[in-house]
Protein backbone atom coordinates (compact mmCIF):
# COMPACT_ATOMS: atom_id res chain seq x y z
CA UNK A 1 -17.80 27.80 28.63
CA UNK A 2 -19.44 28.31 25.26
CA UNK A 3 -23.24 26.92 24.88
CA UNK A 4 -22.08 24.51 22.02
CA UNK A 5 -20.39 22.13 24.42
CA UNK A 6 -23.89 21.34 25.76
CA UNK A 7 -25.66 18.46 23.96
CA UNK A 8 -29.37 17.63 24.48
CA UNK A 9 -30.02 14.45 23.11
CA UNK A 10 -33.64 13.86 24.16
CA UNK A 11 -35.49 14.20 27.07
CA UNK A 12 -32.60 15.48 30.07
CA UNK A 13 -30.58 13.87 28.38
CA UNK A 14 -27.14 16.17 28.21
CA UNK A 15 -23.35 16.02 27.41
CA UNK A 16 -20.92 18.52 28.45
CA UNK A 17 -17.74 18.20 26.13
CA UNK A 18 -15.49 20.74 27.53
CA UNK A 19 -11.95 20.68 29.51
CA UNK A 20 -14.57 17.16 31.33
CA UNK A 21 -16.63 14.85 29.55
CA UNK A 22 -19.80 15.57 31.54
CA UNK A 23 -23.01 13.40 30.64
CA UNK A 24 -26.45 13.68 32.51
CA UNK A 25 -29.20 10.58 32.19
CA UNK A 26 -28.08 9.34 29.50
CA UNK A 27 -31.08 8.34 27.51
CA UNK A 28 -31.37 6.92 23.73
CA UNK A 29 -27.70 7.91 22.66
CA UNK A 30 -27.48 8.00 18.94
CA UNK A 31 -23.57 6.31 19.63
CA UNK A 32 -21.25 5.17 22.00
CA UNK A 33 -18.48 7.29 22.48
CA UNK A 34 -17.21 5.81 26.22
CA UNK A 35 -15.63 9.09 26.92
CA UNK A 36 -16.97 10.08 29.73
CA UNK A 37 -15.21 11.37 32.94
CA UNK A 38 -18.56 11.76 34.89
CA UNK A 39 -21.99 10.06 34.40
CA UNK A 40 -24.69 12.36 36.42
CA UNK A 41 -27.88 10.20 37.41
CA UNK A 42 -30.64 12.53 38.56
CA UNK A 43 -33.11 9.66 39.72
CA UNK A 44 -34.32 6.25 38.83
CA UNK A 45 -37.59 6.52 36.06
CA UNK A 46 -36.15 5.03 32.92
CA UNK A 47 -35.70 8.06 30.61
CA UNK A 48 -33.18 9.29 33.72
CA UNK A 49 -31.17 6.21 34.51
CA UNK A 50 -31.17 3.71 32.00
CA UNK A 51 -28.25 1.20 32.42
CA UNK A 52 -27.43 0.19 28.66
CA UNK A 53 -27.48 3.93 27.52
CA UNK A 54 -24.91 4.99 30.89
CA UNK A 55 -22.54 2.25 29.16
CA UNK A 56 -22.47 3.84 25.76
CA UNK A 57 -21.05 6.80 27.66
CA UNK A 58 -19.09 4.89 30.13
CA UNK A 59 -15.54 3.11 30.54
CA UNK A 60 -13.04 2.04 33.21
CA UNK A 61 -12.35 5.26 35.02
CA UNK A 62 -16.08 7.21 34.70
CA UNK A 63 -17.26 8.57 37.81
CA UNK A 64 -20.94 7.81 38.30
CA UNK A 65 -22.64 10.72 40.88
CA UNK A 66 -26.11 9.72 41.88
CA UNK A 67 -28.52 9.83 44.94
CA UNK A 68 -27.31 8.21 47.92
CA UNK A 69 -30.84 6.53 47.30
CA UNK A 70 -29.56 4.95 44.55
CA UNK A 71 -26.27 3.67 45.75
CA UNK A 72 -27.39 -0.23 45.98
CA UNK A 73 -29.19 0.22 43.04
CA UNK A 74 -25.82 1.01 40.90
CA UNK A 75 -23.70 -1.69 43.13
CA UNK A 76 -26.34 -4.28 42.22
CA UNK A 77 -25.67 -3.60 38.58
CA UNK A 78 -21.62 -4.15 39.28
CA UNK A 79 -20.55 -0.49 39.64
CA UNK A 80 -17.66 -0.91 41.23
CA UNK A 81 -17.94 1.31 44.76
CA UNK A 82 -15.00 3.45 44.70
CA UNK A 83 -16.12 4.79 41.60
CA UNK A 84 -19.71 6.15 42.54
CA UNK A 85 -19.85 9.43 44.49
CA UNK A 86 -23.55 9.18 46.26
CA UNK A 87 -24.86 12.91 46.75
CA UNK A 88 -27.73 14.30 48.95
CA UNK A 89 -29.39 17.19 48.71
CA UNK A 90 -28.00 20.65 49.58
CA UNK A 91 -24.23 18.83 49.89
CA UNK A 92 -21.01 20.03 48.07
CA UNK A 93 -18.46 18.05 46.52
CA UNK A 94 -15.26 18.21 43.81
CA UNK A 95 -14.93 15.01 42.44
CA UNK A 96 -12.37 14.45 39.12
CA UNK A 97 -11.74 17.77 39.53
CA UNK A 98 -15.70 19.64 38.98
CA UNK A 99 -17.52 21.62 41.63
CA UNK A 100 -20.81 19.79 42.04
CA UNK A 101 -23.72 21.50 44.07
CA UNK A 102 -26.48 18.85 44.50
CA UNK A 103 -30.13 20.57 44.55
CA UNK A 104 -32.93 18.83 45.63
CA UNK A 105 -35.43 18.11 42.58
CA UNK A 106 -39.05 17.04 43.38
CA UNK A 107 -42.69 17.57 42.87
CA UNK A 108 -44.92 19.70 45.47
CA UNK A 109 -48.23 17.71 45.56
CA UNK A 110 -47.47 15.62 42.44
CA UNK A 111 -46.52 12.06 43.22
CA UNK A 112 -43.97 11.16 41.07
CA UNK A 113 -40.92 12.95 42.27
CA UNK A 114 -41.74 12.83 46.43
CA UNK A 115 -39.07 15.38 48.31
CA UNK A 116 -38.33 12.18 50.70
CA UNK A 117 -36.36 9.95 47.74
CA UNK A 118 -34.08 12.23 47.94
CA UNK A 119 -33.43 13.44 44.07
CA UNK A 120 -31.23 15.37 42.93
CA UNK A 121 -30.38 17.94 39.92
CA UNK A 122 -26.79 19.24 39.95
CA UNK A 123 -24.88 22.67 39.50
CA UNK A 124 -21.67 21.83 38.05
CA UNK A 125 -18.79 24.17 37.95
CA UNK A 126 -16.99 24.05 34.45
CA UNK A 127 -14.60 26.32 32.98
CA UNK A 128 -15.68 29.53 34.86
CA UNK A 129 -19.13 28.68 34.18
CA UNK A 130 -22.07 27.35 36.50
CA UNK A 131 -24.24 24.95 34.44
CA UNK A 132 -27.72 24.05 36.67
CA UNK A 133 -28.76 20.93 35.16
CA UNK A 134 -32.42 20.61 37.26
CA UNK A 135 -33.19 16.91 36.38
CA UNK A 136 -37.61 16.06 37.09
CA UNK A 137 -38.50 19.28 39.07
CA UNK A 138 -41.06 21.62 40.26
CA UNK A 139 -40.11 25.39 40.40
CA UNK A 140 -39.11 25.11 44.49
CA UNK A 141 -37.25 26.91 46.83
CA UNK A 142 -34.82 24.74 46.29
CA UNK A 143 -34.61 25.57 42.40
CA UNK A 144 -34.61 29.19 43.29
CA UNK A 145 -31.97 29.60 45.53
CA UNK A 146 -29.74 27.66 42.61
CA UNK A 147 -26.75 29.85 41.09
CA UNK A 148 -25.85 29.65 37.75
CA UNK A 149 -24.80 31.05 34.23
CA UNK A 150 -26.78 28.16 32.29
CA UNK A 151 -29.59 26.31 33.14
CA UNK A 152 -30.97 23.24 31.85
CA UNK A 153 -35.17 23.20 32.78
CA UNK A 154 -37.80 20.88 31.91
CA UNK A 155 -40.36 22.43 30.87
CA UNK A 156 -43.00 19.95 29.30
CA UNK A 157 -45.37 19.46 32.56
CA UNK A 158 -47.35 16.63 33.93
CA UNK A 159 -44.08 14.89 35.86
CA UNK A 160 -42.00 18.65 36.02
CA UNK A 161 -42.92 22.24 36.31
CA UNK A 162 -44.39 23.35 32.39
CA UNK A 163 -43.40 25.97 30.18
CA UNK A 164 -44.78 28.69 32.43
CA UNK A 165 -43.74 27.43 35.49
CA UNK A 166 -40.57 27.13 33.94
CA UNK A 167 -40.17 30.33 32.52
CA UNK A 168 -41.00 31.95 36.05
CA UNK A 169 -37.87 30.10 37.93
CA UNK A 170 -35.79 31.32 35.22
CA UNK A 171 -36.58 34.71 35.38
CA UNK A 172 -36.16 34.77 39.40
CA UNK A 173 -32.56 32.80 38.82
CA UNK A 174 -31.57 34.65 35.97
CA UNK A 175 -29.08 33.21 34.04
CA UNK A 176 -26.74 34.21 31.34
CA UNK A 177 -28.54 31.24 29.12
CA UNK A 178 -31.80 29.40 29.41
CA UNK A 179 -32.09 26.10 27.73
CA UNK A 180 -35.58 24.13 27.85
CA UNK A 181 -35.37 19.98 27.89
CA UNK A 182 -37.74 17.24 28.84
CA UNK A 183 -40.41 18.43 26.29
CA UNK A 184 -41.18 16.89 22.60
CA UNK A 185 -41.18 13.19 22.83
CA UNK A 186 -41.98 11.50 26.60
CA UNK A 187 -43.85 14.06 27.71
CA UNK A 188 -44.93 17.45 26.50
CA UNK A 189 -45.23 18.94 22.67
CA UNK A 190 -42.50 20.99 20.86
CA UNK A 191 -44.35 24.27 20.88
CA UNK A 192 -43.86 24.25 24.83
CA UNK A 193 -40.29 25.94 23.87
CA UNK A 194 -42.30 28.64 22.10
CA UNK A 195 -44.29 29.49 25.08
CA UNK A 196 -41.50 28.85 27.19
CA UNK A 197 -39.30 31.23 24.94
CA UNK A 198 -42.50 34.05 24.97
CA UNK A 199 -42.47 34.41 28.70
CA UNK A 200 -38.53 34.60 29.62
CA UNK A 201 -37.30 37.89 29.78
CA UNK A 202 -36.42 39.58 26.96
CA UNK A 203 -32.86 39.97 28.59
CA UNK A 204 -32.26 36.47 28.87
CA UNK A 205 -31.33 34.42 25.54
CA UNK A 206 -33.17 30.85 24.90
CA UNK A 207 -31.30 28.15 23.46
CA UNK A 208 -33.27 25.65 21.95
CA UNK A 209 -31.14 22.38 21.99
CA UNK A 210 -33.42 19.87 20.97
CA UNK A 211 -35.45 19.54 17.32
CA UNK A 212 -37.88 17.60 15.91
């Protein structure tokens, strides 16, 4: 898969457009395209899963995958149930045709992301590539034992691991592509990609995907 299918729009918010329509927490769309076969959901804070943005990418036959925590919460909003595929961590699934590997994503003594809600970020297989998408994460074991060609890592701190941090799972998972999100607007300052981009190894491109 070539890099410029993959859209960062803000924040972790990320559209594959490839042989799928892939989008990830929607968040602050600049349109509404409704072409997507499957809507990711990482976890619930608003700049992940925010309702009116998932129907900009949305129609009749998305797939939304999600938590299993966050099942009700979708149903509630009049998903219908045979069209959201509820993931835990550590499972395995193909659904509308993608290899999805669901990897825990959580804080170690932080408190926003707790290990026990069950979050998720997602390795999707697309096109003989293996995109890691990480959604709110520390670097964990987790994280590390992810395989992947790209990966998609916040790096902006506070809520998620920071540039550093960041930088350090990358070069233990070592990826054909590194590309740094959730930095620049809710959380963290657009020179994090610089320092983020000064500690990855040399062997290991960064692309930047979101601009200020």
């Amino acid at each position: 898969m070539n890099i410029a299918s993959i859209v960062v729009n803000k924040q972790s918010s990320i559209r594959i457009n490839a042989s799928r329509t892939l989008y990830f927490d929607p968040f602050e769309l600049p349109d509404e395209k409704h072409d997507a076969d499957i809507v990711f959901i990482t976890h619930e804070h608003y700049d992940h899963f925010a309702p009116r943005e998932i129907e900009k990418a949305a129609n009749e036959k998305s797939i939304y995958v999600a938590p299993r925590s966050m099942k009700n919460t979708l149903l509630k909003l009049g998903t219908p149930e045979d069209r959201i595929y509820s993931m835990v961590p550590g499972q395995t699934a193909i659904v509308s045709g993608i290899h999805i590997h669901a990897v825990a994503a959580y804080n170690h003594t932080k408190p926003f992301h707790p290990k026990n809600n069950g979050w998720l970020g997602y390795v999707v297989d697309i096109d003989d590539s293996k995109v890691y998408i990480c959604g709110d994460t520390d670097d964990t074991p987790e994280a590390r034992a992810a395989k992947c060609d790209i990966i998609c890592v916040p790096i902006g701190g506070t809520y998620t691991m920071d540039a550093a941090q960041a930088a350090e799972l990358v070069n233990h998972i070592k990826p054909r592509i590194a590309v740094p999100v959730h930095y620049g607007s809710v959380v963290g300052k657009p020179k994090d990609a610089d320092t983020f981009e000064a500690k990855v190894a040399n062997n290991i491109p960064v692309c930047r995907k979101l601009f200020f």
